[in-house]
C-alpha atoms as a PDB file:
ATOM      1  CA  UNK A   1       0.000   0.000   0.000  1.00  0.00           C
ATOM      2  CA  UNK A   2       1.393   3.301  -0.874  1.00  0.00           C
ATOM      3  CA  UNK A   3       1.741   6.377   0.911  1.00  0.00           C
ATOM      4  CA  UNK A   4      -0.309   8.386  -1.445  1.00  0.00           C
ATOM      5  CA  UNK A   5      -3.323   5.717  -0.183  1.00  0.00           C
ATOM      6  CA  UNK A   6      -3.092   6.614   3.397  1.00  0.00           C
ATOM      7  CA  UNK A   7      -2.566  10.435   3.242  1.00  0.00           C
ATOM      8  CA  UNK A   8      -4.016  11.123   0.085  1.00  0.00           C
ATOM      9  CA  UNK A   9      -4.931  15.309  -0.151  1.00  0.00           C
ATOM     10  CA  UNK A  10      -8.365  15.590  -2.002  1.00  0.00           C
ATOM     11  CA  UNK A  11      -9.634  19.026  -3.375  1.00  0.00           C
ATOM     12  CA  UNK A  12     -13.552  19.352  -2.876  1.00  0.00           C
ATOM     13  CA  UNK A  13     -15.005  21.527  -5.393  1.00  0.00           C
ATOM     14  CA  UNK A  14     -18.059  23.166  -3.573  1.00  0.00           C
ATOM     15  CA  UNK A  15     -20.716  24.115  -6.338  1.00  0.00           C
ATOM     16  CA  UNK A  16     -23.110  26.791  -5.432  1.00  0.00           C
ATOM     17  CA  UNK A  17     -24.203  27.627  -9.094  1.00  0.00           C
ATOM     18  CA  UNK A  18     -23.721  25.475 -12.399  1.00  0.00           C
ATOM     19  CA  UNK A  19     -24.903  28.439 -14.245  1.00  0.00           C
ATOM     20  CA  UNK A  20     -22.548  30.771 -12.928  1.00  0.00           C
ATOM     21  CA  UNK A  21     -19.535  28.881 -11.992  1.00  0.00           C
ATOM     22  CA  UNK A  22     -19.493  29.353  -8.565  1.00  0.00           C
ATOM     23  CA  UNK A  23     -17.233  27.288  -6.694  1.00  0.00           C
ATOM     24  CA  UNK A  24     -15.410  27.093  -3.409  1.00  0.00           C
ATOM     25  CA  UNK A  25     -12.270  24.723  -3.084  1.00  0.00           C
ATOM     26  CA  UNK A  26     -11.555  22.331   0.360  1.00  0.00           C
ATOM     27  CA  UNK A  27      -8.432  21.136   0.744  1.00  0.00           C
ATOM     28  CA  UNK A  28      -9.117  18.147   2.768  1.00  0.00           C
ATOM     29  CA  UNK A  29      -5.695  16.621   4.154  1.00  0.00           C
ATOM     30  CA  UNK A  30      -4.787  13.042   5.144  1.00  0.00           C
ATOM     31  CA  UNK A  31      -7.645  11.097   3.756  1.00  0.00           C
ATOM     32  CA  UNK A  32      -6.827   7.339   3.915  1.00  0.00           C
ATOM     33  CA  UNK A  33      -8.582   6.131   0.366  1.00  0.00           C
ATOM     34  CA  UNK A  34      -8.359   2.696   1.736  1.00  0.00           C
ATOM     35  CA  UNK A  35     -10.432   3.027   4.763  1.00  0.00           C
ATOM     36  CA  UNK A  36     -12.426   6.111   3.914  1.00  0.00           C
ATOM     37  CA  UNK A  37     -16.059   5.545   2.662  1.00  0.00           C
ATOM     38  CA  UNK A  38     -18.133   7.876   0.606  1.00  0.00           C
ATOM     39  CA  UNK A  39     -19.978   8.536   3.282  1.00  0.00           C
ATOM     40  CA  UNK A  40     -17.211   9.058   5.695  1.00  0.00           C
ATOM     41  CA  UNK A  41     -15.870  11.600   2.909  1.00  0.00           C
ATOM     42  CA  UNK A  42     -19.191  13.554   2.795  1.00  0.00           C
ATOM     43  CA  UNK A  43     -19.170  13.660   7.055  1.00  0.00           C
ATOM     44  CA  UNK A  44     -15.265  14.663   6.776  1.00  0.00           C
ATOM     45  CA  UNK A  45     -16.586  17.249   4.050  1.00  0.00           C
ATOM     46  CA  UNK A  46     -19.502  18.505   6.022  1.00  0.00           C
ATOM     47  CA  UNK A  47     -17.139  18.927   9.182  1.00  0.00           C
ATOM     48  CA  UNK A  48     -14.668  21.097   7.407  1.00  0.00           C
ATOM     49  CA  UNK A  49     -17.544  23.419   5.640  1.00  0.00           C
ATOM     50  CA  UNK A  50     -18.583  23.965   9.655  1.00  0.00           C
ATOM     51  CA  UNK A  51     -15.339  25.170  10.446  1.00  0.00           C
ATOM     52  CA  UNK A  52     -14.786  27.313   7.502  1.00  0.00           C
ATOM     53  CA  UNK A  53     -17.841  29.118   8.122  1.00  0.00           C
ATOM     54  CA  UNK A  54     -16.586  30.134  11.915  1.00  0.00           C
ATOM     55  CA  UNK A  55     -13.719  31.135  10.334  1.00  0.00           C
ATOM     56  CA  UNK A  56     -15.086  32.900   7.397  1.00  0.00           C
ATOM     57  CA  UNK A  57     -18.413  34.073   7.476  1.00  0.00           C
ATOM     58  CA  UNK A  58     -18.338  34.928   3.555  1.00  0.00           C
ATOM     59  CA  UNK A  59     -18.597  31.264   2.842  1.00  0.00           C
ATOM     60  CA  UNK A  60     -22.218  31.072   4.785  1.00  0.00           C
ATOM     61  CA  UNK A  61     -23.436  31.893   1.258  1.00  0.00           C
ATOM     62  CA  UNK A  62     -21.789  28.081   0.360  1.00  0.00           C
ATOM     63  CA  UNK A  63     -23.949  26.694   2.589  1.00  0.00           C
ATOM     64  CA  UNK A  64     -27.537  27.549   1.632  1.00  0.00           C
ATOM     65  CA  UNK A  65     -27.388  24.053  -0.960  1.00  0.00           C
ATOM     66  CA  UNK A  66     -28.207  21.058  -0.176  1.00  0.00           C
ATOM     67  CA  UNK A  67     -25.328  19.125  -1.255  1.00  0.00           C
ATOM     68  CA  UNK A  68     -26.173  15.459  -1.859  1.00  0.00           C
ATOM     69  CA  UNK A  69     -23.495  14.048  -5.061  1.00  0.00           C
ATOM     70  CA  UNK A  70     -19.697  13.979  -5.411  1.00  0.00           C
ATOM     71  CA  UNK A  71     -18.696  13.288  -8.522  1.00  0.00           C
ATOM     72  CA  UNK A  72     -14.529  12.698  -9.765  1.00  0.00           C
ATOM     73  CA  UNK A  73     -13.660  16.035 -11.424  1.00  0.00           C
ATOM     74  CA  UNK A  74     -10.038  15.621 -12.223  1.00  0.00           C
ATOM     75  CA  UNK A  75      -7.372  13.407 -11.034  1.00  0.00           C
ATOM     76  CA  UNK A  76      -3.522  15.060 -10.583  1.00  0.00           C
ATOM     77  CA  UNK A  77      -1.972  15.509 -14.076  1.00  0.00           C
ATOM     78  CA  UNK A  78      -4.951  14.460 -15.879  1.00  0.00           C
ATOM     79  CA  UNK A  79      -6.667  16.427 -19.094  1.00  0.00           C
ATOM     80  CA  UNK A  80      -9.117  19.360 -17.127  1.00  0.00           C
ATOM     81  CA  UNK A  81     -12.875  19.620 -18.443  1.00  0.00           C
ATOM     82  CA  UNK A  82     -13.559  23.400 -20.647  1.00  0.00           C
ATOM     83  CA  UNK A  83     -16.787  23.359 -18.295  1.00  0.00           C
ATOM     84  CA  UNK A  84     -14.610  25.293 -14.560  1.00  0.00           C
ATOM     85  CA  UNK A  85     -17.672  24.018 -12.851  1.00  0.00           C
ATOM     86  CA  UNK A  86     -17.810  20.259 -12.968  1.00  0.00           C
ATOM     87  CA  UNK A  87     -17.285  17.532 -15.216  1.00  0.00           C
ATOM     88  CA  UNK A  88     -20.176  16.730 -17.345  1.00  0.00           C
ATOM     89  CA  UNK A  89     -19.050  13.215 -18.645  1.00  0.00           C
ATOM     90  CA  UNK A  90     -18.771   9.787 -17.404  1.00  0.00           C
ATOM     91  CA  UNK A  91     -21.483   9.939 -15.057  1.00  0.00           C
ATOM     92  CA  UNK A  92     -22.238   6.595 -14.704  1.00  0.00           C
ATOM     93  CA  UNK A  93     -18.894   5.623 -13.149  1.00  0.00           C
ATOM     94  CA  UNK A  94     -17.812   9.094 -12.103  1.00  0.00           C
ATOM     95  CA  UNK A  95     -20.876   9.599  -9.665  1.00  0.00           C
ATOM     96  CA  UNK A  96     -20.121   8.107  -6.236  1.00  0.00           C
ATOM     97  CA  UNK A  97     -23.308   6.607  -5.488  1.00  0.00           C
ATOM     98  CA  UNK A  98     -22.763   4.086  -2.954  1.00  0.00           C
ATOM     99  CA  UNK A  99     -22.056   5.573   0.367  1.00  0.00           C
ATOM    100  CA  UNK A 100     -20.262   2.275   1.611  1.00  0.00           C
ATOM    101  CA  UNK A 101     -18.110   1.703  -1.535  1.00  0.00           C
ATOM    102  CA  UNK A 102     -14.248   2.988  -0.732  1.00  0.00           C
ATOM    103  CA  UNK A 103     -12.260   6.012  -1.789  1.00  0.00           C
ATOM    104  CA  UNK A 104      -9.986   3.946  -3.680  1.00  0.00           C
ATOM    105  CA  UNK A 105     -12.212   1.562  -5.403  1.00  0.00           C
ATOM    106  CA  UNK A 106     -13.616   4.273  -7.315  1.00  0.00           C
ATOM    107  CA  UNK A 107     -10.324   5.178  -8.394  1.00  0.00           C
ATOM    108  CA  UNK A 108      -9.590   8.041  -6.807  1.00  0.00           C
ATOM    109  CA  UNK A 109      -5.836   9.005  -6.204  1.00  0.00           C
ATOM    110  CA  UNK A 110      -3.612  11.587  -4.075  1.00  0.00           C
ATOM    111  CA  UNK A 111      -4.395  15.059  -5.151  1.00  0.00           C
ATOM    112  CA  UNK A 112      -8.098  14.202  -6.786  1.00  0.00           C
ATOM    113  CA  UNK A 113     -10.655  16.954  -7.243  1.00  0.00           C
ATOM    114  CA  UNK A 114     -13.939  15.885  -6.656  1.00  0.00           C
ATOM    115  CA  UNK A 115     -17.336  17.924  -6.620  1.00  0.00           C
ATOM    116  CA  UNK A 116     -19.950  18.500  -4.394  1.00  0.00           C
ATOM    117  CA  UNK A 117     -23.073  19.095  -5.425  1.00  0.00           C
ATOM    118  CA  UNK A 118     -26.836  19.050  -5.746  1.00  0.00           C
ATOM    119  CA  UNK A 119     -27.686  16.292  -8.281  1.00  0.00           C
ATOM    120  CA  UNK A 120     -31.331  17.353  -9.008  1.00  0.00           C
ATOM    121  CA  UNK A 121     -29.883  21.349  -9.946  1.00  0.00           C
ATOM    122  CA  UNK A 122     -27.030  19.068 -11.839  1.00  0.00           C
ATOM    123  CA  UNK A 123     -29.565  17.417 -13.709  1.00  0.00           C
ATOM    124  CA  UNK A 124     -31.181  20.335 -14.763  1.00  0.00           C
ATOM    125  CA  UNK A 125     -28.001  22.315 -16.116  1.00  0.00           C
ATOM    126  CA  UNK A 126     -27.358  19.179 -18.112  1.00  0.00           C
ATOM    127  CA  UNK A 127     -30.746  19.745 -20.208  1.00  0.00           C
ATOM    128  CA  UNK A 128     -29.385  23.511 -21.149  1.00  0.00           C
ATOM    129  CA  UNK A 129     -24.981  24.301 -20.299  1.00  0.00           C
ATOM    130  CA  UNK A 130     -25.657  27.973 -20.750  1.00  0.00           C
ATOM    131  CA  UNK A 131     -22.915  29.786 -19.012  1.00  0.00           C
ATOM    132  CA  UNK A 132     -23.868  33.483 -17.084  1.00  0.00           C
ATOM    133  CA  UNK A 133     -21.683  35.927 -15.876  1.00  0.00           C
END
């Protein structure tokens, strides 16, 4: 087992608006892909967003979404999606939709971005990408 397993660093991509590309990063620190679940991700995710918000009160605004999907966005030195928001291909095996299934057996890796997201607003920017500034 390597190192980058046990203390993998995973970027959480926050998105408020598909529409406008509003995003807010979490740098999440030590996450052991082996052991870590989806749903131990999300709690580890949902922990951190508490703390940012006593630290910054700006990123309240982050938290008025209900947040229900993570999704693989980019993995480190891989080819970036033109859409800054989120990824709008492979969803069928870039969705993490079982909460029990490990880090690492949906292939994610040391220094993976991964979104967070409501799938039902998801769903609907799928039916019309139109970019607003």
């Amino acid at each position: 087992m390597s190192s980058d397993s046990t203390a993998a660093t995973l970027t959480i991509r926050l998105v408020k608006s598909f529409t406008h590309r509003t995003c807010k990063n979490l740098i999440l620190k030590d996450i052991d892909l082996t052991t870590t679940t989806v749903a131990g991700l999300r709690e580890k995710i949902i922990e951190r967003m508490a703390s940012e918000k006593e630290k910054d009160q700006k990123f309240a605004r982050f938290l008025n979404v209900e947040y229900d999907t993570l999704k693989l966005y980019t993995k480190a030195y891989g080819a970036k999606t033109m859409n800054l928001a989120i990824n709008l291909d492979h969803d069928e095996d870039w969705i993490m939709n079982d909460d029990e299934k490990l880090l690492v057996d949906y292939g994610i890796e040391h220094e993976t971005e991964i979104s967070y997201f409501n799938r039902s607003m998801y769903e609907e920017y799928k039916k019309n990408v139109v970019i607003e500034w």
